[in-house]
Protein backbone atom coordinates (compact mmCIF):
# COMPACT_ATOMS: atom_id res chain seq x y z
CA UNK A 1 30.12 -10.58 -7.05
CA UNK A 2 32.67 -8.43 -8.12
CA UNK A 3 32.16 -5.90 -11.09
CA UNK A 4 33.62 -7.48 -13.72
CA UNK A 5 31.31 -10.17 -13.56
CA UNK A 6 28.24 -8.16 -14.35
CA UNK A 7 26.58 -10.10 -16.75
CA UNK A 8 23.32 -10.71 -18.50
CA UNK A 9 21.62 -14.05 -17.00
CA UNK A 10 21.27 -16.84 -18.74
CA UNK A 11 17.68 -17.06 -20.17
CA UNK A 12 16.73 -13.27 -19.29
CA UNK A 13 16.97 -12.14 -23.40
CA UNK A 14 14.18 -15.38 -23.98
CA UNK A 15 12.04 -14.56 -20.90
CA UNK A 16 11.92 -10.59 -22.08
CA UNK A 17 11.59 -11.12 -26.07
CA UNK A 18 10.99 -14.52 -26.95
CA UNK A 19 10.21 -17.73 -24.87
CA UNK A 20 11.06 -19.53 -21.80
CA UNK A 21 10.00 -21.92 -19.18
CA UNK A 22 11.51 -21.70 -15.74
CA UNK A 23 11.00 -24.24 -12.89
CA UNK A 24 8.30 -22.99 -10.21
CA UNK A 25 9.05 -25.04 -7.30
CA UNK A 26 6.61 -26.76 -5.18
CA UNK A 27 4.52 -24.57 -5.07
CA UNK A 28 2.23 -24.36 -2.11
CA UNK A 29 -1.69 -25.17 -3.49
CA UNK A 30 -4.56 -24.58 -1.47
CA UNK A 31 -7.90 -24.81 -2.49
CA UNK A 32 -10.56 -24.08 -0.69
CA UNK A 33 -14.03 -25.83 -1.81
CA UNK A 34 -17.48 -25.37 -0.88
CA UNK A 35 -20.51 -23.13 -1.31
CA UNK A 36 -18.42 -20.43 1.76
CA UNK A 37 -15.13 -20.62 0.53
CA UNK A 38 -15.23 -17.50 -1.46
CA UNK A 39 -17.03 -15.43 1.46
CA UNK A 40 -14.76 -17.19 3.92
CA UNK A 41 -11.44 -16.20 2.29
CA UNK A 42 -12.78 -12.71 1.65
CA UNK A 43 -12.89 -12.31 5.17
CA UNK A 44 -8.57 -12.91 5.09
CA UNK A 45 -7.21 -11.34 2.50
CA UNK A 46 -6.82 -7.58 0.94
CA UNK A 47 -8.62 -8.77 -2.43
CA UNK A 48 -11.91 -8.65 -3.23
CA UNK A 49 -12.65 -12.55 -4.25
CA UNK A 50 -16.42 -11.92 -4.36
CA UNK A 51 -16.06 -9.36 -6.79
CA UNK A 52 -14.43 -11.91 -9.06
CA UNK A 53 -16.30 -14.62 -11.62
CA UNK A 54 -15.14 -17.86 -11.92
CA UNK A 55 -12.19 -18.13 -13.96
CA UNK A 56 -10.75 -14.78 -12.88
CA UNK A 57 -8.04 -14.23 -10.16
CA UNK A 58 -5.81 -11.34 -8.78
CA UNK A 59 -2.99 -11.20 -6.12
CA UNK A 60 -3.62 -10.65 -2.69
CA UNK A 61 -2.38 -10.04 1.00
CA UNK A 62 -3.13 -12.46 3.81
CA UNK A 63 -2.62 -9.28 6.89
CA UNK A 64 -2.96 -10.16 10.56
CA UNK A 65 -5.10 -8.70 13.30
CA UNK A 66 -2.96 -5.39 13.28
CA UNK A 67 -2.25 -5.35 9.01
CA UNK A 68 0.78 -6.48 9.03
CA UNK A 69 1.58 -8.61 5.84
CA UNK A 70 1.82 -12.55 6.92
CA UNK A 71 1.50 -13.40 2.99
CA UNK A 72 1.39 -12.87 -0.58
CA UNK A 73 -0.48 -14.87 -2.92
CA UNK A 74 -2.09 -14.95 -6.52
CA UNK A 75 -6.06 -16.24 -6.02
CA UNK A 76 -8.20 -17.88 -8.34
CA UNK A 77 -11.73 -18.14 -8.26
CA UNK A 78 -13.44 -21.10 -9.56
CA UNK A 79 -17.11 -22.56 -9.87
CA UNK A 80 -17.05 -23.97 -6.37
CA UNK A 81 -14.06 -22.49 -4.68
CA UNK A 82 -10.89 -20.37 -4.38
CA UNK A 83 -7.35 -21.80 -5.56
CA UNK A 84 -4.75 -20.03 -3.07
CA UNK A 85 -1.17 -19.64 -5.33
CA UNK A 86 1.65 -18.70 -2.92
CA UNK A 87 5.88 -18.40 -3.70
CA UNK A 88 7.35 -21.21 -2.83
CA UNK A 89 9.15 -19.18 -0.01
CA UNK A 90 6.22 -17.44 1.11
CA UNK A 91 4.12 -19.86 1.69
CA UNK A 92 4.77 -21.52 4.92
CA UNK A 93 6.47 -18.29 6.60
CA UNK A 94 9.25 -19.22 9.18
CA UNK A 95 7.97 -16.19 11.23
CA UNK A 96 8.07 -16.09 15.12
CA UNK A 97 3.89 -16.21 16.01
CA UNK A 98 4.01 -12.98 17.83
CA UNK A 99 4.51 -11.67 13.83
CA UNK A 100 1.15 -14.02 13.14
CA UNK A 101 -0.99 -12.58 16.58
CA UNK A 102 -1.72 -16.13 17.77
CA UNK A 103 0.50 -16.09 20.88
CA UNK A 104 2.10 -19.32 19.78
CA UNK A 105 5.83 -21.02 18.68
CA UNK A 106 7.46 -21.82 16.08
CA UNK A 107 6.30 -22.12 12.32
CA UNK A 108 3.54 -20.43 10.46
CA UNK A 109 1.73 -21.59 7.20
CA UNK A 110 -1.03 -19.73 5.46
CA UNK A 111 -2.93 -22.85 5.53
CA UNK A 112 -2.68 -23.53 9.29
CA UNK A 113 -3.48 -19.65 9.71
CA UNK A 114 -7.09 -20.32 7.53
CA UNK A 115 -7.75 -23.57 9.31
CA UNK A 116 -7.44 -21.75 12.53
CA UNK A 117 -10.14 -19.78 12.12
CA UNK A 118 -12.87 -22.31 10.28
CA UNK A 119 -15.45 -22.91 12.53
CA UNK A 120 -18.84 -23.96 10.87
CA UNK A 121 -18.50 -22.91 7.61
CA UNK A 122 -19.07 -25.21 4.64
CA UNK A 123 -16.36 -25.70 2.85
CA UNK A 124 -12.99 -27.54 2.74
CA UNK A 125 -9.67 -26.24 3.10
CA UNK A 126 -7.39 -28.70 1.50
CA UNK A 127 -3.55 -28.47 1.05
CA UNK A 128 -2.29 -30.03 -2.55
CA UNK A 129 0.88 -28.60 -2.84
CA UNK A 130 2.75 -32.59 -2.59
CA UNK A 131 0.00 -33.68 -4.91
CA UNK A 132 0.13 -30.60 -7.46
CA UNK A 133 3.86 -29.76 -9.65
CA UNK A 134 4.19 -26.90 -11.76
CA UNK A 135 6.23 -24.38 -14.60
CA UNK A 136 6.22 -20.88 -15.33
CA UNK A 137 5.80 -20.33 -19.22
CA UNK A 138 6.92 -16.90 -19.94
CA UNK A 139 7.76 -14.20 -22.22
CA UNK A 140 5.84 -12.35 -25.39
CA UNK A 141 5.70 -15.69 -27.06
CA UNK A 142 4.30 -17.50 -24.11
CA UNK A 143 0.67 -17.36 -25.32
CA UNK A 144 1.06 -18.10 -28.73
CA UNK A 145 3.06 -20.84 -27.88
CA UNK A 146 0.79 -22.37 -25.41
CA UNK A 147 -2.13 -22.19 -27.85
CA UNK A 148 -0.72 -23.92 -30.45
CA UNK A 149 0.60 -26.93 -27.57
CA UNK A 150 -2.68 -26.49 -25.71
CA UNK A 151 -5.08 -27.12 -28.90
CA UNK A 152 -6.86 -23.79 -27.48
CA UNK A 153 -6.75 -20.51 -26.03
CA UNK A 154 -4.09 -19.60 -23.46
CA UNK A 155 -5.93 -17.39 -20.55
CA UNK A 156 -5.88 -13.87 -21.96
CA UNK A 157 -6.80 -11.49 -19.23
CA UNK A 158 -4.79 -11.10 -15.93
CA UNK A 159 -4.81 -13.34 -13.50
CA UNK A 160 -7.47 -15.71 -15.63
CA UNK A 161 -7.31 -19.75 -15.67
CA UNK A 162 -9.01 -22.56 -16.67
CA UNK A 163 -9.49 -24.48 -13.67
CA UNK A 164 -13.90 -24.98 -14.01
CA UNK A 165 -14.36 -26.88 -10.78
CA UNK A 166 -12.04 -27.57 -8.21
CA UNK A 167 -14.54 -30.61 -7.25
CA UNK A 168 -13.77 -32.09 -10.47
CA UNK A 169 -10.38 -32.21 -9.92
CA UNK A 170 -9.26 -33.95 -6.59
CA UNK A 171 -9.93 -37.10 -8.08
CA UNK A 172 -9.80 -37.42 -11.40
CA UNK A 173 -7.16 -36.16 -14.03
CA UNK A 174 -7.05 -31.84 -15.11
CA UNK A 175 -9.44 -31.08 -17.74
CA UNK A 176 -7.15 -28.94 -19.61
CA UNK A 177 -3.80 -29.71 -21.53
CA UNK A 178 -0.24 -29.12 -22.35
CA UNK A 179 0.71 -30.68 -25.27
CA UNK A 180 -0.50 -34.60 -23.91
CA UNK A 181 -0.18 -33.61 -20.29
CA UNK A 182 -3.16 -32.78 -18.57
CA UNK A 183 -2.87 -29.31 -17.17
CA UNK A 184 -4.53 -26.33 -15.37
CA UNK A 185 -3.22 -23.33 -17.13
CA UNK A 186 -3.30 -19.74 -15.03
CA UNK A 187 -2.09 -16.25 -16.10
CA UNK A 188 -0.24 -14.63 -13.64
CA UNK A 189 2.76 -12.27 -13.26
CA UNK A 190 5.43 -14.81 -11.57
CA UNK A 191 7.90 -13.69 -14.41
CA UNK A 192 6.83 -10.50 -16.03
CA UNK A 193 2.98 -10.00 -17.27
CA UNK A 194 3.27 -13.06 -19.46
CA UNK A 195 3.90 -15.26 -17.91
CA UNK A 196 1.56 -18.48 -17.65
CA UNK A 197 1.38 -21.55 -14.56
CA UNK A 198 1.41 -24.82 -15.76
CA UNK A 199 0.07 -27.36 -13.09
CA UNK A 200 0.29 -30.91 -13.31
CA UNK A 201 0.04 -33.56 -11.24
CA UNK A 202 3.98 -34.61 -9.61
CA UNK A 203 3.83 -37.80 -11.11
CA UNK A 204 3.49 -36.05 -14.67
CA UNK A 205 6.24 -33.43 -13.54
CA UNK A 206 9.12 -35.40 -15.46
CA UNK A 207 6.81 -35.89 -18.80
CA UNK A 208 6.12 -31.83 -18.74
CA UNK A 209 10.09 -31.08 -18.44
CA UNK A 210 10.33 -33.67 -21.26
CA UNK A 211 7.75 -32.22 -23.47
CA UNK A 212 8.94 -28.58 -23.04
CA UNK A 213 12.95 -29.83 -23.90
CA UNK A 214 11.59 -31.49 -26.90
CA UNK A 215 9.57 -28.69 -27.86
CA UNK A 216 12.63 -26.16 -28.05
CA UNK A 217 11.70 -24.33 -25.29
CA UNK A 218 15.06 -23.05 -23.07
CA UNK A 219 14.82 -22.87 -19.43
CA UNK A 220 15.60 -19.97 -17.64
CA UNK A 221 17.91 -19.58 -15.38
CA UNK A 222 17.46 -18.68 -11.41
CA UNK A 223 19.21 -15.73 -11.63
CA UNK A 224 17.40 -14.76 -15.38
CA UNK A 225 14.09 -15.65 -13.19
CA UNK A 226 15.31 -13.04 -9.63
CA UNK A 227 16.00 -10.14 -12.55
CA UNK A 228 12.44 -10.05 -14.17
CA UNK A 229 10.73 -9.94 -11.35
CA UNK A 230 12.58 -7.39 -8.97
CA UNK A 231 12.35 -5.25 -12.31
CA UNK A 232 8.54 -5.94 -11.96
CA UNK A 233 8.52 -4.99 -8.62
CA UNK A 234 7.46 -8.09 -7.39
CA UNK A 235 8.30 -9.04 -3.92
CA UNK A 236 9.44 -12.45 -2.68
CA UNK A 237 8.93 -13.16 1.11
CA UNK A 238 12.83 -12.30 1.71
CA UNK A 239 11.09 -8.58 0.37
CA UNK A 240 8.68 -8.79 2.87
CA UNK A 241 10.03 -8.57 7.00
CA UNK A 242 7.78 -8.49 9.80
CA UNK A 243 5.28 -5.63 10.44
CA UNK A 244 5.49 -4.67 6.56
CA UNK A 245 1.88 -3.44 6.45
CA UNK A 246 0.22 -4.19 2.55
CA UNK A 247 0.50 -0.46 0.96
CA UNK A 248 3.61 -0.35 1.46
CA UNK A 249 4.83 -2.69 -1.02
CA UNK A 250 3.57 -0.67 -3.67
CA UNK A 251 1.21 -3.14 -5.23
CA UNK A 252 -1.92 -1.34 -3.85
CA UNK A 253 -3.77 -1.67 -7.35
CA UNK A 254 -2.56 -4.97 -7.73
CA UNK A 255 -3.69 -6.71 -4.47
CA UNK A 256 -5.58 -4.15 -2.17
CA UNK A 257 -9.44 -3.68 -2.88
CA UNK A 258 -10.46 -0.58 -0.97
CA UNK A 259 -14.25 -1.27 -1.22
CA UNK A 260 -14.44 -4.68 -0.28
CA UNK A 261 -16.12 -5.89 3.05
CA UNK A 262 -14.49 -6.60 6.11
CA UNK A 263 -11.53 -8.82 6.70
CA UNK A 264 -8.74 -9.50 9.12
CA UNK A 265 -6.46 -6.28 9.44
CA UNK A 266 -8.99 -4.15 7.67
CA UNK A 267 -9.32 -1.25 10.23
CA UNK A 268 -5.02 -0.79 10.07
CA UNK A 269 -5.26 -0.85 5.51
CA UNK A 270 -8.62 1.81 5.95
CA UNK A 271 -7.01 4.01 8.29
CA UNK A 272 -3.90 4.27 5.81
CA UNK A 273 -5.78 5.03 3.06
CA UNK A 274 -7.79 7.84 4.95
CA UNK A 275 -3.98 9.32 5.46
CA UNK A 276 -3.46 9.49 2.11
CA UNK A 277 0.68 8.29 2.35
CA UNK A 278 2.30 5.39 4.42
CA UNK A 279 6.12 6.30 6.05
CA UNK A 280 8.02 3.09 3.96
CA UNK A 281 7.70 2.34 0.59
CA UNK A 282 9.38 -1.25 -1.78
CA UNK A 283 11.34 1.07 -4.44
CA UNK A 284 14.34 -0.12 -6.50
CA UNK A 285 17.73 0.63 -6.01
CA UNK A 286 19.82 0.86 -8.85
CA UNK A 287 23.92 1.05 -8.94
CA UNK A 288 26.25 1.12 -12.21
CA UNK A 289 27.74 -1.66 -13.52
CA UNK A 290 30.61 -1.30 -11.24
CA UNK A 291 29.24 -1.13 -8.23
CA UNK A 292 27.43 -4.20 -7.09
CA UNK A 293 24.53 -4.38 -4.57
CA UNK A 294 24.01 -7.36 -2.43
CA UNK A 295 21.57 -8.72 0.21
CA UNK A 296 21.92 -6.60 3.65
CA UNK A 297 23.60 -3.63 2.27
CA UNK A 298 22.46 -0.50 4.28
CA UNK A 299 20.93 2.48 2.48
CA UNK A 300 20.97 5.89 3.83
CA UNK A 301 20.30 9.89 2.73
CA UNK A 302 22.98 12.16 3.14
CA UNK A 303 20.02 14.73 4.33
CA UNK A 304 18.57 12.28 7.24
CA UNK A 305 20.66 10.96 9.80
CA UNK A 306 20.62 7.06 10.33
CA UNK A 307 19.82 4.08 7.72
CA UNK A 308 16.39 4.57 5.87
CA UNK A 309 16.45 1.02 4.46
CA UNK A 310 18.30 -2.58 3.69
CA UNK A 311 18.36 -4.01 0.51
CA UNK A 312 16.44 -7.63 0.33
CA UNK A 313 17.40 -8.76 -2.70
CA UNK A 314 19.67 -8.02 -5.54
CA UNK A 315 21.64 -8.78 -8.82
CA UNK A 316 21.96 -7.64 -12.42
CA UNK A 317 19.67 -5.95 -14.08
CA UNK A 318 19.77 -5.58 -17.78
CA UNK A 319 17.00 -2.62 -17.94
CA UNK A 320 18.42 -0.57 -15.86
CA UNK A 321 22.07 -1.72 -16.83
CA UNK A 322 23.56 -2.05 -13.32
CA UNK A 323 22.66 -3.48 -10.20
CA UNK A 324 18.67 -3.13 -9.31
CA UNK A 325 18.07 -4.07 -5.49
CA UNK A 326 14.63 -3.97 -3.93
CA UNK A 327 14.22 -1.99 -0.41
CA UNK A 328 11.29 -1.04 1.53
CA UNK A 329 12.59 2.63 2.36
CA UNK A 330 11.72 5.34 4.22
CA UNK A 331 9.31 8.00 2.42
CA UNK A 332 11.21 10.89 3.85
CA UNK A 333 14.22 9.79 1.59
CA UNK A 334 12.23 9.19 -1.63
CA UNK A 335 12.50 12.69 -2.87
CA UNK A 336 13.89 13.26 -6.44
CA UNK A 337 17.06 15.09 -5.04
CA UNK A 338 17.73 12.38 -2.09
CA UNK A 339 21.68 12.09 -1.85
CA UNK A 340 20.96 8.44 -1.19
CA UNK A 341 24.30 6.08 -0.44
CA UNK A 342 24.95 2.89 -0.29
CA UNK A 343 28.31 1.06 0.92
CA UNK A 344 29.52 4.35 0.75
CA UNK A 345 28.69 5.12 -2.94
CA UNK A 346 25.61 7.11 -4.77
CA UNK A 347 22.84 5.12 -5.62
CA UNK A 348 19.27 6.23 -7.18
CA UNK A 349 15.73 4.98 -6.23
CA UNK A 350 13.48 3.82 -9.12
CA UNK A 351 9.48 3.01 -8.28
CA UNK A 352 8.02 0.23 -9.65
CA UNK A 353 6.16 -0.06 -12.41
CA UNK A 354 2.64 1.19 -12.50
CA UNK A 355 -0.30 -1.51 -12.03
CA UNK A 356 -3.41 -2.03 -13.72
CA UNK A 357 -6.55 -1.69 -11.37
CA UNK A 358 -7.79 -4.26 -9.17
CA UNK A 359 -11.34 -5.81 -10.16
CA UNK A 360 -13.54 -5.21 -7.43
């Protein structure tokens, strides 16, 4: 995109200081029911589920055998079960299996990887994601809004929801509501912190839109959407590349629980906590106005030899007025006087934005 196109994205002044809904995809939904399902997906991912009540959630990673990252998801806990919320793109992960540690071909999917390894426990693993439709609601009006087209309360904490029992649900219509649609409403941090998941069922998907359009509320553009949340920090799967290990996408209060029991990939997260550091960290890489960043783009330190990271996505970025790109980069470089280059030209590194703590 060449400079003089530098613009601010459609929808990105409602989504940061007013109101906005933005279209979430199909959004891979797995819910796991059954008296095991919350010990059972402890035993897979970096959060701490039994440390959770129902209604609560956080994010998590799914690691392998060795820790590297094979997913990155936003969990709910319910009554009876555990609702698994994954990116669109990072759900079924077109990773070659020696990434996943199970020696086979082709394709990967996060519920494939759980169904692998459920033996005799009781539960059910069961993949809703054609069934299930949903919205991001977002911005500092999001919950106010909601409440007022919900006849309640929004979800007020992080990561909360109001999805009882999952039971309850896989046949008959979602307790909750949006405006006449029955709903399950999450909190989450898709867009920004507020921003809010609207479920529905897909053949209600058309009726939502409708309702929102009616309502006022804009949508927000794609690009609006990509510039909250690499200001956030957040990663999409195109952030994550094989053998990324969890701490070092910088979300370690977010989605790592250093207390919790075993799980899959434990001993390689415990042993880099012990060290204290890990050697690559996600940071953000800002440019003026004038220079633009794009996907691929090689960054390297005029003080190290050779290319300390690649940037993995990029665009405009009103807060920092220039070009924001994510990169997981070398720690070595990360110092505050790193001559740090890209195509040639200066560029600084940003972190992300502190986290609050994980519940554990």
């Amino acid at each position: 995109m060449p400079a003089d196109q530098w613009h601010v994205p459609d929808g990105y002044a409602a989504l940061r200081g007013g109101l906005a809904w933005v279209d979430a995809g199909r959004r891979p939904a797995i819910w796991m029911v059954g008296e095991d399902a919350v010990r059972f997906v402890d035993g897979f991912t970096t959060a701490s589920i039994g440390g959770l009540s129902a209604g609560e959630g956080c994010e998590g990673f799914f690691p392998d055998a060795r820790g590297q990252v094979l997913a990155f998801a936003t969990l709910f806990r319910a009554a009876d079960g555990v609702w698994i919320d994954a990116d669109p793109s990072g759900a079924s992960l077109a990773r070659e299996s020696p990434a996943a540690g199970d020696g086979a071909t082709g394709a990967w999917s996060l519920a494939d990887h759980l169904e692998r390894y459920h033996i005799r426990e009781r539960l059910r693993i069961i993949d809703r994601s054609a069934e299930l439709s949903a919205v991001v609601v977002a911005g500092p009006a999001a919950a106010g809004w909601l409440g007022a087209a919900s006849a309640g309360l929004p979800p007020s904490s992080p990561f909360a929801h109001d999805l009882v029992r999952m039971e309850d649900c896989l046949s008959a219509p979602f307790p909750g509501r949006c405006g006449p649609i029955a709903a399950v409403i999450a909190r989450g941090e898709w867009v920004g912190p507020d921003s809010f998941l609207v479920v529905v069922a897909r053949a209600d998907r058309e009726r939502l839109i409708a309702f929102l359009d009616a309502a006022g509320i804009p949508q927000a553009g794609a690009a609006a959407v990509d510039a909250v949340r690499r200001e956030e920090g957040r990663p999409l799967v195109a952030d994550i590349p094989p053998r990324t290990l969890p701490q070092e996408l910088s979300r370690d209060r977010r989605a790592i629980s250093f207390r919790k029991g075993c799980y899959l990939g434990q001993e390689t997260v415990a042993r880099l906590d012990a060290l204290g550091h890990v050697n690559r960290r996600l940071v953000g890489i800002v440019t003026p106005r004038e220079i633009p960043l794009s996907v691929g783009m090689t960054l390297v330190d005029g003080a190290v030899e050779g290319i300390v990271g690649t940037i993995t996505s990029a665009g405009p970025s009103p807060r920092f007025d220039g070009w924001l790109g994510l990169s997981i980069v070398r720690t070595a470089a990360l110092r505050p006087d790193a001559r740090l280059e890209v195509a040639g030209t200066r560029a600084r590194w940003v972190p992300m934005p502190p986290a609050p703590a994980l519940a554990e």
